[in-house]
N, C-alpha and C. Protein backbone atom coordinates (compact mmCIF):
# COMPACT_ATOMS: atom_id res chain seq x y z
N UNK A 1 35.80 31.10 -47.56
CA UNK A 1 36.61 32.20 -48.03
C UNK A 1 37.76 31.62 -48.83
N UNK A 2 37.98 32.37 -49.47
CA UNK A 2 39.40 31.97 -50.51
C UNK A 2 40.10 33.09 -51.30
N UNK A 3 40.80 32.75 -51.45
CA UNK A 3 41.82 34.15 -52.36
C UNK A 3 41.85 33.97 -54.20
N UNK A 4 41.54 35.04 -54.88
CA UNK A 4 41.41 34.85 -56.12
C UNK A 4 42.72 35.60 -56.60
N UNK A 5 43.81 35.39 -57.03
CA UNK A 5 44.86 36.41 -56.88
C UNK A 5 45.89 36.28 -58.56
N UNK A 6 46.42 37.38 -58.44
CA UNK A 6 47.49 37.51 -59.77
C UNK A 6 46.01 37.99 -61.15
N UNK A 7 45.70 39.09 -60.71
CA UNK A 7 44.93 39.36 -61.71
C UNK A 7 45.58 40.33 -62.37
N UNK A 8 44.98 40.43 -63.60
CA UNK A 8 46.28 41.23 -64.44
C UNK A 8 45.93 42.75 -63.52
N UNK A 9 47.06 43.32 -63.85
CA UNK A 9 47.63 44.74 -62.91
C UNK A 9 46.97 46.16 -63.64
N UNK A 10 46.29 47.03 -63.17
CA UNK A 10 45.35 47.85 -64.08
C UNK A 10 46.38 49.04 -64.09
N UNK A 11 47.13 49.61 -62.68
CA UNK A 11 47.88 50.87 -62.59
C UNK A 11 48.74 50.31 -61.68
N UNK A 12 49.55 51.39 -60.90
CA UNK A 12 50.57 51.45 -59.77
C UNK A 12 49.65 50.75 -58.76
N UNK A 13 48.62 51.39 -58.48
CA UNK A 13 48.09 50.91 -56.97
C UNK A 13 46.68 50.50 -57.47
N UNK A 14 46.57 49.44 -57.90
CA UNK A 14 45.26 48.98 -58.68
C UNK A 14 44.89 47.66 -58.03
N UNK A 15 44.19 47.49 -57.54
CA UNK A 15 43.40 46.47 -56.56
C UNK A 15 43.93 45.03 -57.60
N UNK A 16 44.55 44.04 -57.04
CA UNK A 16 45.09 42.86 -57.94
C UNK A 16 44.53 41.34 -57.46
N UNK A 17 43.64 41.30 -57.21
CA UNK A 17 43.42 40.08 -56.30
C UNK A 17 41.61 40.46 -55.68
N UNK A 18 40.70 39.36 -55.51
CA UNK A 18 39.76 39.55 -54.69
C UNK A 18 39.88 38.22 -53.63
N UNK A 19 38.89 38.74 -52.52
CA UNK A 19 38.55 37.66 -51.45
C UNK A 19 36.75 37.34 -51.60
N UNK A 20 37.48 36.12 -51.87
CA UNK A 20 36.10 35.24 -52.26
C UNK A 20 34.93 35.20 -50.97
N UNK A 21 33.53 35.26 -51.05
CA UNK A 21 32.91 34.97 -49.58
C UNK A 21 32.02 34.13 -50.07
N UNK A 22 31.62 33.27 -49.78
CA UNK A 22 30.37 32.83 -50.46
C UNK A 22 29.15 31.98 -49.28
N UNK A 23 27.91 32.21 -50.07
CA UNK A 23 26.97 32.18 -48.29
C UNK A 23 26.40 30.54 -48.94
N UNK A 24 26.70 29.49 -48.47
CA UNK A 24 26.41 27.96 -48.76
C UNK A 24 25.08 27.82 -48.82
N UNK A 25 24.51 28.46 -47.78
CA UNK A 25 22.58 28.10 -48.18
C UNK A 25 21.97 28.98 -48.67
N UNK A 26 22.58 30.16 -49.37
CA UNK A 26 21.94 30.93 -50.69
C UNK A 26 22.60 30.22 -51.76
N UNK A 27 23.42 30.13 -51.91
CA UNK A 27 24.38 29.62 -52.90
C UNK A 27 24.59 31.50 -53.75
N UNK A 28 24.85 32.18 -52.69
CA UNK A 28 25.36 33.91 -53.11
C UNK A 28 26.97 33.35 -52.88
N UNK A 29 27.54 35.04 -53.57
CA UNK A 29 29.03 35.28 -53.10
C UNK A 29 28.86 36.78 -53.39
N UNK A 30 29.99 37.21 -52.48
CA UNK A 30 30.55 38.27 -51.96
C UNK A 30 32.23 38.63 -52.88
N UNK A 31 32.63 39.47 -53.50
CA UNK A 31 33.85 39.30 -54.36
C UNK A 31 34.45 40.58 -53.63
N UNK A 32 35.49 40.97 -53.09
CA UNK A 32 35.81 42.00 -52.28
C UNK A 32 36.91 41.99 -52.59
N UNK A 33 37.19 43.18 -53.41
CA UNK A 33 39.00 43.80 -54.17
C UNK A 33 40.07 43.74 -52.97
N UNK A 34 40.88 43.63 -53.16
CA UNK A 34 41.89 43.90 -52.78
C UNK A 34 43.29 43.68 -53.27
N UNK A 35 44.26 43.96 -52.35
CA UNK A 35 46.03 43.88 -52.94
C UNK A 35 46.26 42.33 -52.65
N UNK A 36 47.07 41.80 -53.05
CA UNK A 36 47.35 40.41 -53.07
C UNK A 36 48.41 40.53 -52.10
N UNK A 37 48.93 41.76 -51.40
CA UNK A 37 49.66 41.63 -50.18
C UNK A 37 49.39 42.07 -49.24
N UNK A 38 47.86 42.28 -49.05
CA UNK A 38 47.05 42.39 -47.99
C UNK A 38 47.87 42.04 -46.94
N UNK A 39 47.92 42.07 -45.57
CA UNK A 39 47.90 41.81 -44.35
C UNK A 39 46.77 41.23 -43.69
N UNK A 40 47.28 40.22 -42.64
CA UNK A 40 45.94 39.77 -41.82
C UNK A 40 45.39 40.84 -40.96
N UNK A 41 45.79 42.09 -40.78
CA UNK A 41 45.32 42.88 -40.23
C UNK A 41 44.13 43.84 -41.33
N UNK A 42 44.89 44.11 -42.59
CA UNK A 42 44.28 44.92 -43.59
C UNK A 42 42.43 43.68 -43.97
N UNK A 43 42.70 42.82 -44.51
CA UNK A 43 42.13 41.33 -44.51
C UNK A 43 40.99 41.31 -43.56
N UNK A 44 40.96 41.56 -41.99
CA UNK A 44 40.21 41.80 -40.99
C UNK A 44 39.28 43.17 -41.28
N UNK A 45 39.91 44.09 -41.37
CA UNK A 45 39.39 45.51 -41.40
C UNK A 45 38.22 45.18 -42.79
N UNK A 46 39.07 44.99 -43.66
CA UNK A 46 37.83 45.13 -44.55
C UNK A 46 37.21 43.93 -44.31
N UNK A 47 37.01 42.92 -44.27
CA UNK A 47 35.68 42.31 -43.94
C UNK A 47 34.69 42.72 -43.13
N UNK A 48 35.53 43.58 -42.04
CA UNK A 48 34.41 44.30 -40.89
C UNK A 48 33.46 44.97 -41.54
N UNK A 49 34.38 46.23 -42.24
CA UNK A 49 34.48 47.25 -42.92
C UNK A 49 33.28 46.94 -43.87
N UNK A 50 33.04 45.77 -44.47
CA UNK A 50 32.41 45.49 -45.56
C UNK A 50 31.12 44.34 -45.55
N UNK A 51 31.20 43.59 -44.79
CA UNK A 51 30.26 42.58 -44.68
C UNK A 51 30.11 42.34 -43.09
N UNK A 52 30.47 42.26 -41.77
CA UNK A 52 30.08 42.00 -40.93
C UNK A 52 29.35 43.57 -40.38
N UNK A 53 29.60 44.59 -40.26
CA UNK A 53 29.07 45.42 -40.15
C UNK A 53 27.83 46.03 -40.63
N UNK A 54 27.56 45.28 -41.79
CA UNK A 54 26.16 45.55 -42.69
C UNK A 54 25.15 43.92 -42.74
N UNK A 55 25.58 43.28 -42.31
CA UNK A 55 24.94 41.97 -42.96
C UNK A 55 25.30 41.21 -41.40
N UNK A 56 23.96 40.29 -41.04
CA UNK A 56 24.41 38.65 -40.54
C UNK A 56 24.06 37.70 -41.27
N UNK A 57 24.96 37.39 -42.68
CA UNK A 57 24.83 36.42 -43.47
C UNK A 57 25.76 35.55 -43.11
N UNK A 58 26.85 35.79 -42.51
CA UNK A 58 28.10 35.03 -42.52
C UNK A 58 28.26 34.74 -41.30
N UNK A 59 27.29 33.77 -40.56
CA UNK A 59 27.52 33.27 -39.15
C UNK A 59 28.74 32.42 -38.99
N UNK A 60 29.36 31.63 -39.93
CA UNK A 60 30.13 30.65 -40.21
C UNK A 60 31.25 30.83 -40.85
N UNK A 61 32.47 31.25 -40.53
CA UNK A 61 33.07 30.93 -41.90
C UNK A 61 34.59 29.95 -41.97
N UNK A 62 34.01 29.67 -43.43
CA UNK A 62 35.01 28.45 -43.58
C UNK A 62 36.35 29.00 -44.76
N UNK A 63 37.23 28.42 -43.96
CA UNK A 63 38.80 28.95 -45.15
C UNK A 63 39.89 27.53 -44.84
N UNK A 64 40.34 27.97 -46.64
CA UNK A 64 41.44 26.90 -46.62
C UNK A 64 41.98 27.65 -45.43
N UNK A 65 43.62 26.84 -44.95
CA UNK A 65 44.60 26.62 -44.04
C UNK A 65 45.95 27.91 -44.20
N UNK A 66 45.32 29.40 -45.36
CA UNK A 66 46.08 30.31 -45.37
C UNK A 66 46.63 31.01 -44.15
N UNK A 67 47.71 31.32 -43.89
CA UNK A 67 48.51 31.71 -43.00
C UNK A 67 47.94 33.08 -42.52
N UNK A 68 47.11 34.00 -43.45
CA UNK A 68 46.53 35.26 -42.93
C UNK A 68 45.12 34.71 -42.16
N UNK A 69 44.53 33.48 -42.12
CA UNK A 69 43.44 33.10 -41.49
C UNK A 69 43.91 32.24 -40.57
N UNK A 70 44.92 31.86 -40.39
CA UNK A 70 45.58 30.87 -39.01
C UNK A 70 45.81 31.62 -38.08
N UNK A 71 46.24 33.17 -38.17
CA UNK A 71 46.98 33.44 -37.39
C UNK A 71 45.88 34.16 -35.74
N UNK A 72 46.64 34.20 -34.68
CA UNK A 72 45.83 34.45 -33.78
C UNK A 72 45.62 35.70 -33.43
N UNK A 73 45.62 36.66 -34.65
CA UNK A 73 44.64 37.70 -34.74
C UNK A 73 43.44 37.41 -34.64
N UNK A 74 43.04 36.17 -35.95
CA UNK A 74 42.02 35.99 -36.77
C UNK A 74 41.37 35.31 -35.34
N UNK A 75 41.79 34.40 -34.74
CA UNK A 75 40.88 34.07 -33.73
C UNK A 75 40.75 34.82 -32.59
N UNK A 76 40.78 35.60 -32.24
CA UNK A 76 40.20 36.73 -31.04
C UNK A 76 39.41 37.48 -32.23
N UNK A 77 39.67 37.72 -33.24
CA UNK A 77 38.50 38.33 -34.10
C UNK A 77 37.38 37.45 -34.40
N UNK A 78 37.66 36.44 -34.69
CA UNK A 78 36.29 35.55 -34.95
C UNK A 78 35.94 35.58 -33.37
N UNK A 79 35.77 35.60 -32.40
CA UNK A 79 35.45 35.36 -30.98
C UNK A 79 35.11 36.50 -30.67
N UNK A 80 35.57 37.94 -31.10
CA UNK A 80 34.86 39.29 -30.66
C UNK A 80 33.60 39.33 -31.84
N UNK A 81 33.61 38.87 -33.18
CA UNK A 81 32.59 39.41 -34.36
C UNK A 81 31.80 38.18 -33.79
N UNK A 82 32.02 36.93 -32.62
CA UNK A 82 31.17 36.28 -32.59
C UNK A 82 30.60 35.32 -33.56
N UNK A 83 31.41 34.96 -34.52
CA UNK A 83 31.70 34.19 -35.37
C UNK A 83 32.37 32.67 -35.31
N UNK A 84 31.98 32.15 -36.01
CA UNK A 84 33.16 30.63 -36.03
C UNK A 84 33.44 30.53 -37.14
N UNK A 85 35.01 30.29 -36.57
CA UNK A 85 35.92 29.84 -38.16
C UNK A 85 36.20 28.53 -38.25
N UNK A 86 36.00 27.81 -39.28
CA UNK A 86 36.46 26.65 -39.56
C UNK A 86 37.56 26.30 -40.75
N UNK A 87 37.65 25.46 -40.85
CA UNK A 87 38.75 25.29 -41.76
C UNK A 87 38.51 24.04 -42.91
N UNK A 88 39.08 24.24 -43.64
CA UNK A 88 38.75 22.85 -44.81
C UNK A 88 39.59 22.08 -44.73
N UNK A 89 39.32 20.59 -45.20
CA UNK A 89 40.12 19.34 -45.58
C UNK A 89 40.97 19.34 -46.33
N UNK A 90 42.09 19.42 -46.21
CA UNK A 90 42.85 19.38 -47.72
C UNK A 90 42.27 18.06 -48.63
N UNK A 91 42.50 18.41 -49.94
CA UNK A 91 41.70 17.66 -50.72
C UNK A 91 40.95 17.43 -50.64
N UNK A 92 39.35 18.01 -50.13
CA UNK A 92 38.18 17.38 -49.85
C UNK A 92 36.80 18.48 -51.16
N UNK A 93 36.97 18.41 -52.51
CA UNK A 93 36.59 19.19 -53.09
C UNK A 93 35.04 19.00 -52.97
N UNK A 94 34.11 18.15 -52.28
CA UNK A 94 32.57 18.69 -52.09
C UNK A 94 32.65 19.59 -51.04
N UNK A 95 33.19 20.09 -50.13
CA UNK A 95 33.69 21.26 -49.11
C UNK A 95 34.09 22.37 -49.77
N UNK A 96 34.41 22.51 -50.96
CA UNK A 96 34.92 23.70 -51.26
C UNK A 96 34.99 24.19 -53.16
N UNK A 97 33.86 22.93 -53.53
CA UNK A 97 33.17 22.58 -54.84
C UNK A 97 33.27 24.14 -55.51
N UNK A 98 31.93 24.30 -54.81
CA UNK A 98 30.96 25.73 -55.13
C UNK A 98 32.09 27.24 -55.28
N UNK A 99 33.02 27.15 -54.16
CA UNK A 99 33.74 28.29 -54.30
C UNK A 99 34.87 28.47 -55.55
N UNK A 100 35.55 27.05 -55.76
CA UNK A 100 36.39 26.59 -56.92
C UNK A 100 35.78 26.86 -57.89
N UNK A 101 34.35 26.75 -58.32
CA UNK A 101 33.64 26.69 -59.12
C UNK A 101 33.52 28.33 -60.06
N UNK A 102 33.14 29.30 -59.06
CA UNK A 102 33.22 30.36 -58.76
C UNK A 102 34.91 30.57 -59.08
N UNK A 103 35.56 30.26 -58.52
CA UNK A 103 37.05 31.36 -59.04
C UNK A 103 37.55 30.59 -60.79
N UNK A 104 36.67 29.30 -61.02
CA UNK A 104 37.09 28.89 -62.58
C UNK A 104 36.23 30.11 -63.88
N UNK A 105 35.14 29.99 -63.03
CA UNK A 105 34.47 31.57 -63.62
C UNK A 105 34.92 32.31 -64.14
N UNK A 106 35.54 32.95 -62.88
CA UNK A 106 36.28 34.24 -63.14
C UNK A 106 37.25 33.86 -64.29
């Protein structure tokens, strides 16, 4: 997971930012709008909302060291959706190649 953010601004309340998902042994992604001042609570809901509720693609998931995925919401949620969260290396770009790759895209 990763944050794609500061996209140019469309209106007042115009979705500015997506959350990256991407599934490592399809080599798919998931691009999911949102506000760039999301909450770790708002952040939770829609992933439910949007991909764990429809799909078991995402047995795993891995995120940089962002403060809305540290916090210990996120882990009693990964432990109720039955999930594992992991975390990345700082500086370790074959860990997080494919997703970088993907937000140079954009």
């Amino acid at each position: 997971m990763d944050w794609v953010k500061a996209l140019p601004l469309g209106g007042d309340k115009s979705l500015n930012s997506f959350l990256e998902l991407v599934d490592r042994c399809r080599k798919t992604q998931m691009l999911l709008p949102c506000h760039k001042d999301d909450t770790s609570m708002d952040t939770a809901i829609m992933i439910w909302n949007r991909v764990i509720s429809h799909t078991e693609l995402f047995q795993n998931f891995i995120s940089d060291r962002d403060a809305k995925f540290t916090s210990e919401l996120w882990k009693n949620l990964y432990n109720l959706f039955e999930r594992k969260l992991s975390f990345l290396t700082t500086y370790h770009p074959p860990t997080n190649g494919f997703t970088e790759r993907i937000i140079q895209h954009l």
